[in-house]
C-alpha atoms as a PDB file:
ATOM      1  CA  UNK A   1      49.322  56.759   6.037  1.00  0.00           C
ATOM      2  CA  UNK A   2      50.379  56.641   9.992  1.00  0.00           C
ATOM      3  CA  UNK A   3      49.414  60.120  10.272  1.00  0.00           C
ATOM      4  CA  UNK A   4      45.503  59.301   8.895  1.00  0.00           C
ATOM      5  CA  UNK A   5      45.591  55.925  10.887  1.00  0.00           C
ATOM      6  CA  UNK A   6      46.706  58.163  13.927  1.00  0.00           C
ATOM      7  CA  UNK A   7      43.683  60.806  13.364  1.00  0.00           C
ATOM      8  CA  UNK A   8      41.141  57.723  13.049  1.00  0.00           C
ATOM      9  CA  UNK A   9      42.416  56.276  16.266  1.00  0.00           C
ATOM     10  CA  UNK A  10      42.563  60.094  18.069  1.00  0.00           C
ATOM     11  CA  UNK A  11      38.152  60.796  16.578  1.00  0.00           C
ATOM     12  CA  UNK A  12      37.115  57.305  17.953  1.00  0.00           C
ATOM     13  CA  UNK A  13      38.988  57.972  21.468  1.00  0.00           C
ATOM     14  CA  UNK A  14      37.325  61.389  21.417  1.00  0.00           C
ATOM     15  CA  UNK A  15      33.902  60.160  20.593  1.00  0.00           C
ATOM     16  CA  UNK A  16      33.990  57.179  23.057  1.00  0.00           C
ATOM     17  CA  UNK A  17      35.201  59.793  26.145  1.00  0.00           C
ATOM     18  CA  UNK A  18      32.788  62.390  25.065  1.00  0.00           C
ATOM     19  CA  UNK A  19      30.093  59.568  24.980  1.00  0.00           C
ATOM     20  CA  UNK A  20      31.193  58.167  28.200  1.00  0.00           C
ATOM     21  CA  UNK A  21      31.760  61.659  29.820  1.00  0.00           C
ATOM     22  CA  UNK A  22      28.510  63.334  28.713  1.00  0.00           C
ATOM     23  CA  UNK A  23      26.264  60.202  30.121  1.00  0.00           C
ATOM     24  CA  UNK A  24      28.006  60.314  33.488  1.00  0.00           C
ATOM     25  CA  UNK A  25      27.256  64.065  33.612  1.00  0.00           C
ATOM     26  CA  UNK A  26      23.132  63.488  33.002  1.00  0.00           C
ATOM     27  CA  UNK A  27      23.426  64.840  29.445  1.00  0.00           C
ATOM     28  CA  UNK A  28      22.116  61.993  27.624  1.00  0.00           C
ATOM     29  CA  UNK A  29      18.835  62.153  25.672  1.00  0.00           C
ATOM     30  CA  UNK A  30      17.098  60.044  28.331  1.00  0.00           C
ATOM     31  CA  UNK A  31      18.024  62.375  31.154  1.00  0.00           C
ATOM     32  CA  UNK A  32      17.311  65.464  29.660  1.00  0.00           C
ATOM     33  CA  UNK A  33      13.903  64.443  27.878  1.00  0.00           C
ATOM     34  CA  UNK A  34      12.274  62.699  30.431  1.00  0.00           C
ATOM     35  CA  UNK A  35      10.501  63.732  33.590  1.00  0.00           C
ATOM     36  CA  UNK A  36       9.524  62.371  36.989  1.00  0.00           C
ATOM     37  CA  UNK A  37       6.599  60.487  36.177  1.00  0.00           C
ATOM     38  CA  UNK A  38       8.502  58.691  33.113  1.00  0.00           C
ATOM     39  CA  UNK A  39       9.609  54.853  33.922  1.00  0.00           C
ATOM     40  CA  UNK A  40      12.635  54.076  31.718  1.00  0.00           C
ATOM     41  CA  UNK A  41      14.215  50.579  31.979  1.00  0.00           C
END
């Protein structure tokens, strides 16, 4: 039981940092699929 409550704690960490990590790097959706003329709030 620790072992699966471990590996549910070690995914979300990964998927929060990847998240976090992959936005600050101008990978998210919003970066990638719009242009110049494109006003995003």
């Amino acid at each position: 039981m620790k072992a699966m409550l471990t590996g549910f704690v070690a995914i979300a960490v990964i998927a929060v940092g990847a998240n976090l990590i992959l936005d600050n790097a101008g990978f998210a959706a919003r970066d990638v699929q719009s242009g110049a003329a494109v006003r995003l709030d």
